[in-house]
PDB file of N, CA and C in Angstrom:
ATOM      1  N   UNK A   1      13.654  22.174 -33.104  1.00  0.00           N
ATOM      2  CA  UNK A   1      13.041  21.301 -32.119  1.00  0.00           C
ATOM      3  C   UNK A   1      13.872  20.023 -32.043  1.00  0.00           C
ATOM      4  N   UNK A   2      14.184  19.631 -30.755  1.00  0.00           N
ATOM      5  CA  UNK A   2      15.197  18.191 -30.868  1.00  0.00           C
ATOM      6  C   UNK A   2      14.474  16.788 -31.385  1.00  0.00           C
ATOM      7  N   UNK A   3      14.893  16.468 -31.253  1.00  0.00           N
ATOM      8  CA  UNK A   3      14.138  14.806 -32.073  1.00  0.00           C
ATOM      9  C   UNK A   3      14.972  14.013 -31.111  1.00  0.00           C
ATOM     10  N   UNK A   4      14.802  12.641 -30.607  1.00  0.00           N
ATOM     11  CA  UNK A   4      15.591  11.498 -30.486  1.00  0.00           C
ATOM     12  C   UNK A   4      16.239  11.072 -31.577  1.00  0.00           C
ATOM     13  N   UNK A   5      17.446  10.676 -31.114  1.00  0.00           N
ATOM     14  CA  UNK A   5      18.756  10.121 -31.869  1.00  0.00           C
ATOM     15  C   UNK A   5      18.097   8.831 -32.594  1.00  0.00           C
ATOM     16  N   UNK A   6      18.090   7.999 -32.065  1.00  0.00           N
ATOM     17  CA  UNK A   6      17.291   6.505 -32.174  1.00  0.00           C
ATOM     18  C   UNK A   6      15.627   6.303 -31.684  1.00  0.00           C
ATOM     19  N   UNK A   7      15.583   5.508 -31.873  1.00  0.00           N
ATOM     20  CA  UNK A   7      14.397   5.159 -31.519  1.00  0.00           C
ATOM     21  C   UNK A   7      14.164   4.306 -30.340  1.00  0.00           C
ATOM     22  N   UNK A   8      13.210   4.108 -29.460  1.00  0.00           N
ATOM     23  CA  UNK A   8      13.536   2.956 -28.322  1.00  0.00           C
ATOM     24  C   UNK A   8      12.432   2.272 -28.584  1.00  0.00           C
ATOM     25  N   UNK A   9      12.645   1.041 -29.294  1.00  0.00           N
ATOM     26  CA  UNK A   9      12.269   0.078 -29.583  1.00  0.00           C
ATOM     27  C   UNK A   9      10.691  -0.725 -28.321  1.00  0.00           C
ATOM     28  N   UNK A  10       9.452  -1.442 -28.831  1.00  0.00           N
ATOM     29  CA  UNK A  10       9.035  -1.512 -27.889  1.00  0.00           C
ATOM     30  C   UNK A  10       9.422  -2.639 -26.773  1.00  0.00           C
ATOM     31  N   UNK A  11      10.369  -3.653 -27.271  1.00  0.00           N
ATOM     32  CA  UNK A  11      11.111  -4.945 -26.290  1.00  0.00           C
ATOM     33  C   UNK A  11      11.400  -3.908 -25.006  1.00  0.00           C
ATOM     34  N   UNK A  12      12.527  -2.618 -25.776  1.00  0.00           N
ATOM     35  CA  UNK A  12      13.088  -2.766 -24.933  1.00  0.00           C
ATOM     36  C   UNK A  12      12.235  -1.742 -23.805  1.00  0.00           C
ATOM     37  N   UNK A  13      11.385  -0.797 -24.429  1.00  0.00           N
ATOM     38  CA  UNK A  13      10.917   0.162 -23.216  1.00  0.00           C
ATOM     39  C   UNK A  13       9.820  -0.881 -22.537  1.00  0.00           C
ATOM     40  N   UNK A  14       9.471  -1.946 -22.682  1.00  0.00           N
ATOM     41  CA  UNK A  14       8.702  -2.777 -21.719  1.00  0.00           C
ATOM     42  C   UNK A  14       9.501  -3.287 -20.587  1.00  0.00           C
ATOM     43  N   UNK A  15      10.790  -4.109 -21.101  1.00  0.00           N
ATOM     44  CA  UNK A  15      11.967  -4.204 -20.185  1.00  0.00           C
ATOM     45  C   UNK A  15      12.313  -3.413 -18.937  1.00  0.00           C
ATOM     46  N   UNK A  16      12.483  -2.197 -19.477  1.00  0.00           N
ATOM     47  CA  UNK A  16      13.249  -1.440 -18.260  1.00  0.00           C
ATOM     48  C   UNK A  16      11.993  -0.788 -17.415  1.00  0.00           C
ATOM     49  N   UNK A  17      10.475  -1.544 -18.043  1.00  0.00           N
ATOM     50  CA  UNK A  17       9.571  -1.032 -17.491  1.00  0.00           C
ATOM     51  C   UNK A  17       9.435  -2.203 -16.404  1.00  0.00           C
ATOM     52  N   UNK A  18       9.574  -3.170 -16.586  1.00  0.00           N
ATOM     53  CA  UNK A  18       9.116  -4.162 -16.164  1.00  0.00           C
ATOM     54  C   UNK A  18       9.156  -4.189 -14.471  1.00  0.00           C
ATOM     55  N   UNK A  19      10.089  -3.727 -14.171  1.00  0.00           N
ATOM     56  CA  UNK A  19      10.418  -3.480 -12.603  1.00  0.00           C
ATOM     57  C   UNK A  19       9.571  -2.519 -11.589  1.00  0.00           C
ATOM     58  N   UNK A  20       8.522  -1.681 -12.695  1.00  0.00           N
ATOM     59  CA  UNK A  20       8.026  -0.509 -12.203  1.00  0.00           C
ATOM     60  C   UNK A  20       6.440  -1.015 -11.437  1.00  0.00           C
ATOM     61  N   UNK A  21       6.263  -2.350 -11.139  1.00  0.00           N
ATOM     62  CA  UNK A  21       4.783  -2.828 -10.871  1.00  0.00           C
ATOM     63  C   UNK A  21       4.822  -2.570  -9.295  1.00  0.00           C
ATOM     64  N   UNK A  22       3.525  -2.426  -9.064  1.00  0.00           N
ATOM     65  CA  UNK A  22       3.612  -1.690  -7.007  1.00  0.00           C
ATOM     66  C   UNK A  22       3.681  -3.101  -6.799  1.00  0.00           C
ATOM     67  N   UNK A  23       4.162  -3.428  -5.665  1.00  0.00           N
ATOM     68  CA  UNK A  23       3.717  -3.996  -4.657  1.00  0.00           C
ATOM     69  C   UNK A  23       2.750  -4.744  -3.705  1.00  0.00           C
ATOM     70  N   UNK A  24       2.739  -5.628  -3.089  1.00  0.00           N
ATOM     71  CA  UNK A  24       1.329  -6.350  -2.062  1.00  0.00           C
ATOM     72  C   UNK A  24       1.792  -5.318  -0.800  1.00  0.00           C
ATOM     73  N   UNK A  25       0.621  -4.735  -0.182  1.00  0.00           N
ATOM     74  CA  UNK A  25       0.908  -3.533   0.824  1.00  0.00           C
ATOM     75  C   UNK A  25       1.033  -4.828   1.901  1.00  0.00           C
ATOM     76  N   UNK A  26       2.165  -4.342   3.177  1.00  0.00           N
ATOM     77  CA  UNK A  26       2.343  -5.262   4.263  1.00  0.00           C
ATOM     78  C   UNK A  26       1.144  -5.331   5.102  1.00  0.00           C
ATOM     79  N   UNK A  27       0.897  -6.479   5.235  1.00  0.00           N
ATOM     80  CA  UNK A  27      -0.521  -6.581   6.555  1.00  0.00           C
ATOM     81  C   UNK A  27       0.022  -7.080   7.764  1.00  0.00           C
ATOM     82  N   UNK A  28      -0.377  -6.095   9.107  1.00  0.00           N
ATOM     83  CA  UNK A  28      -0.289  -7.069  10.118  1.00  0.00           C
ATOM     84  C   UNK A  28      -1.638  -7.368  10.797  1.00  0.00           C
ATOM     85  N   UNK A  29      -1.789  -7.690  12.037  1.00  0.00           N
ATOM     86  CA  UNK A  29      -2.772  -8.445  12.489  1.00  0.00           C
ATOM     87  C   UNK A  29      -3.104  -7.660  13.847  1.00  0.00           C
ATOM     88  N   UNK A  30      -3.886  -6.779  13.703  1.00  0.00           N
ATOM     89  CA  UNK A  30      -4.461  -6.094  14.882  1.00  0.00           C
ATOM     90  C   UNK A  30      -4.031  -6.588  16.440  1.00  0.00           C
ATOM     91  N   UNK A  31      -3.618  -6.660  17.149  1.00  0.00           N
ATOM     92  CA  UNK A  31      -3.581  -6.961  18.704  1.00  0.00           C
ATOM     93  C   UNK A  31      -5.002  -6.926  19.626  1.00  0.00           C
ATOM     94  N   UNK A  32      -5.906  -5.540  19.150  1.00  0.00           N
ATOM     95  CA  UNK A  32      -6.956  -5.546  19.677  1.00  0.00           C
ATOM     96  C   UNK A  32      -8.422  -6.455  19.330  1.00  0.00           C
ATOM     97  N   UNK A  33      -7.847  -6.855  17.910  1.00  0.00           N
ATOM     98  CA  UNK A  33      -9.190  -7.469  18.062  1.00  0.00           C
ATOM     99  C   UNK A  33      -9.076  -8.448  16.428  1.00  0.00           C
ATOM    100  N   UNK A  34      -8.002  -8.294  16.047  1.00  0.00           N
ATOM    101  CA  UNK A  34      -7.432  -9.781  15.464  1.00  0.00           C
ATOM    102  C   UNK A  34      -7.420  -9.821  14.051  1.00  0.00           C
ATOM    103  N   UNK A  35      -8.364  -8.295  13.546  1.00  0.00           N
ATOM    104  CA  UNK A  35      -8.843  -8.184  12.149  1.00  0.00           C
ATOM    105  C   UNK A  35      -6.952  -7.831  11.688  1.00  0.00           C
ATOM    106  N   UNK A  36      -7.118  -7.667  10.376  1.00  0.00           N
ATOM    107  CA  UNK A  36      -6.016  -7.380   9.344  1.00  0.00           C
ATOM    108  C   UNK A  36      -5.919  -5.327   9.198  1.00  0.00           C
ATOM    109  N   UNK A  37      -4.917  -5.111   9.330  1.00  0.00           N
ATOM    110  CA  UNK A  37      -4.386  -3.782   9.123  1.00  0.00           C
ATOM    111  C   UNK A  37      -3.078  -3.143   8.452  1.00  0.00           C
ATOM    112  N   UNK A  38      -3.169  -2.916   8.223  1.00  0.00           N
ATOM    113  CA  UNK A  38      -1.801  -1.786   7.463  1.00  0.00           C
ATOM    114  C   UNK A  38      -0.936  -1.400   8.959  1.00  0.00           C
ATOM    115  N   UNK A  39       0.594  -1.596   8.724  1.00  0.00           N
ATOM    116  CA  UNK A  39       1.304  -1.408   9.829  1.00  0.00           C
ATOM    117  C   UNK A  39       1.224   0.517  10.150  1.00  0.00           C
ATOM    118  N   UNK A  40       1.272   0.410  10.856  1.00  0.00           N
ATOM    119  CA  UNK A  40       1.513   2.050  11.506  1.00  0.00           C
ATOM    120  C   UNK A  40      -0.039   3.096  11.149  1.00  0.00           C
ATOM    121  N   UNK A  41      -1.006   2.028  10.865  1.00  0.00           N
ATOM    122  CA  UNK A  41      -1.952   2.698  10.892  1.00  0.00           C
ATOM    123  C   UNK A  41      -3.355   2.777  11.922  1.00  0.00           C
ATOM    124  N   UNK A  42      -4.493   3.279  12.050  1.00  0.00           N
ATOM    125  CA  UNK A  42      -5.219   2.952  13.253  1.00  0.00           C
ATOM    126  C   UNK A  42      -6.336   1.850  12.095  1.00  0.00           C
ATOM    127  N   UNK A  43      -6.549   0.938  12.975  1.00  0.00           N
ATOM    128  CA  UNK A  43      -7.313  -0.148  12.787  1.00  0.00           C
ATOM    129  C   UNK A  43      -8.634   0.327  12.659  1.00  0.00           C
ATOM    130  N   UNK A  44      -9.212  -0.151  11.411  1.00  0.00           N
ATOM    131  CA  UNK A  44     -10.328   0.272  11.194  1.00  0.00           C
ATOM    132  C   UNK A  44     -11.593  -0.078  11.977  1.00  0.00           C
ATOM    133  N   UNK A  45     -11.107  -1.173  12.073  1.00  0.00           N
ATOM    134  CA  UNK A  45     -12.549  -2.208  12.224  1.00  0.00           C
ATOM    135  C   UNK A  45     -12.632  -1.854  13.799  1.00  0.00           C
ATOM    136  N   UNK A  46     -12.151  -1.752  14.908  1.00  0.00           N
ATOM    137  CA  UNK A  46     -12.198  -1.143  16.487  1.00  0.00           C
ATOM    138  C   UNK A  46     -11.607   0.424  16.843  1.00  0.00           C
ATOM    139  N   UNK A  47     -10.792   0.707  15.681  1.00  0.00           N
ATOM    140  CA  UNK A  47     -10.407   1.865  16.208  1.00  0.00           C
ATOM    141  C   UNK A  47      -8.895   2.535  17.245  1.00  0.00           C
ATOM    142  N   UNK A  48      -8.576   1.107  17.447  1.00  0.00           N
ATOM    143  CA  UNK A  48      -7.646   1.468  18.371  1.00  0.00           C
ATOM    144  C   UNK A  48      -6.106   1.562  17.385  1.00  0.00           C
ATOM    145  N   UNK A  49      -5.237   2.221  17.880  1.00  0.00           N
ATOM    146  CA  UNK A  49      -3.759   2.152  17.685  1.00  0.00           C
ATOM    147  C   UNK A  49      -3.016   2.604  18.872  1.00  0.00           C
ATOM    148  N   UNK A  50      -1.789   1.739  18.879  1.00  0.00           N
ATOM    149  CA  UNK A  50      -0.630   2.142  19.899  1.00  0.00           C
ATOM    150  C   UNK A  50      -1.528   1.048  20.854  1.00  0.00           C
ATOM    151  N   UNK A  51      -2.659   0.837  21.483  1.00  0.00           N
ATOM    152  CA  UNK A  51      -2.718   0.368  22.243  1.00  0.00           C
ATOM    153  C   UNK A  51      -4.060   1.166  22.660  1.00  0.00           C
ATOM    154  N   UNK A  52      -4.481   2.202  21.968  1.00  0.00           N
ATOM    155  CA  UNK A  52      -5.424   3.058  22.819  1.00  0.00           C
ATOM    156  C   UNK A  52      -6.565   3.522  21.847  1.00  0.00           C
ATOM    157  N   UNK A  53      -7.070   4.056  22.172  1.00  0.00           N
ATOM    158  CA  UNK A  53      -8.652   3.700  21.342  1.00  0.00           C
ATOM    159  C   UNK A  53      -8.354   5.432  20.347  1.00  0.00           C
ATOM    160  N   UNK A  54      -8.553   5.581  19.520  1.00  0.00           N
ATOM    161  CA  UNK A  54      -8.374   6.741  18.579  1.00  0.00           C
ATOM    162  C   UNK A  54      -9.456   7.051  17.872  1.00  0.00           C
ATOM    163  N   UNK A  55     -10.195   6.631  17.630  1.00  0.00           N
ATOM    164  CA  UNK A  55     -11.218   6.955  16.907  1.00  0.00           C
ATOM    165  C   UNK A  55     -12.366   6.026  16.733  1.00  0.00           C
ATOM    166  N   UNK A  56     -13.559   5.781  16.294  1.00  0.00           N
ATOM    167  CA  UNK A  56     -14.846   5.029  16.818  1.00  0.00           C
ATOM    168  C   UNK A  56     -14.383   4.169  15.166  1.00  0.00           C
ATOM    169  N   UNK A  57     -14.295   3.139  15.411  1.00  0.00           N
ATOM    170  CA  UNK A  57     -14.528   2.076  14.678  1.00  0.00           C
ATOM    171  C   UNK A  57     -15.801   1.200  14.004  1.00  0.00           C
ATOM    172  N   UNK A  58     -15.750   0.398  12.946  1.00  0.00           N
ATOM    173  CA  UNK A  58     -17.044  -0.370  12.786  1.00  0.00           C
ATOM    174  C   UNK A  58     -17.795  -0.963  13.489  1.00  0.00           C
ATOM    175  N   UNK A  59     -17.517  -1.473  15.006  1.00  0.00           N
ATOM    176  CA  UNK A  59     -17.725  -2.312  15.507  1.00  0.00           C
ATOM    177  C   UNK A  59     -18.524  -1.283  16.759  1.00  0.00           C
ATOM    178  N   UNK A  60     -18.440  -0.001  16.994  1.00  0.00           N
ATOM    179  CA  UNK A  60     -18.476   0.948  17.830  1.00  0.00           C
ATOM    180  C   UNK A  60     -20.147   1.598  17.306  1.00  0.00           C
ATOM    181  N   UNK A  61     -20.497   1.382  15.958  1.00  0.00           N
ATOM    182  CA  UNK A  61     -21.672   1.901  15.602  1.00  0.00           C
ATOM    183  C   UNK A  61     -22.933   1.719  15.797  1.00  0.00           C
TER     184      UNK A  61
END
């Protein structure tokens, strides 16, 4: 059964971890109705994307 040569120390496997944290997801700002959204997605809160209504929203109920 193989074993590791060395050992990797915990400094350093935190280190090369360190880079691995997600991200703040991009927000833009609805056109239709001003709330906050995720780019390229359909807007929750009215429903619309592209410009055109896609599906019934919160505001629709």
């Amino acid at each position: 059964m193989a074993l590791p040569k060395y050992r990797i120390g915990r400094t350093r496997r935190l280190k090369r971890r360190s880079h691995h944290a997600l991200g703040v997801p991009a927000r833009n700002q609805c056109p239709e109705c001003g709330q906050t959204k995720q780019p390229h997605r359909v807007c929750m809160h009215c429903g619309y994307y592209a410009g055109r209504k896609v599906m019934a929203g919160k505001d629709d109920a």
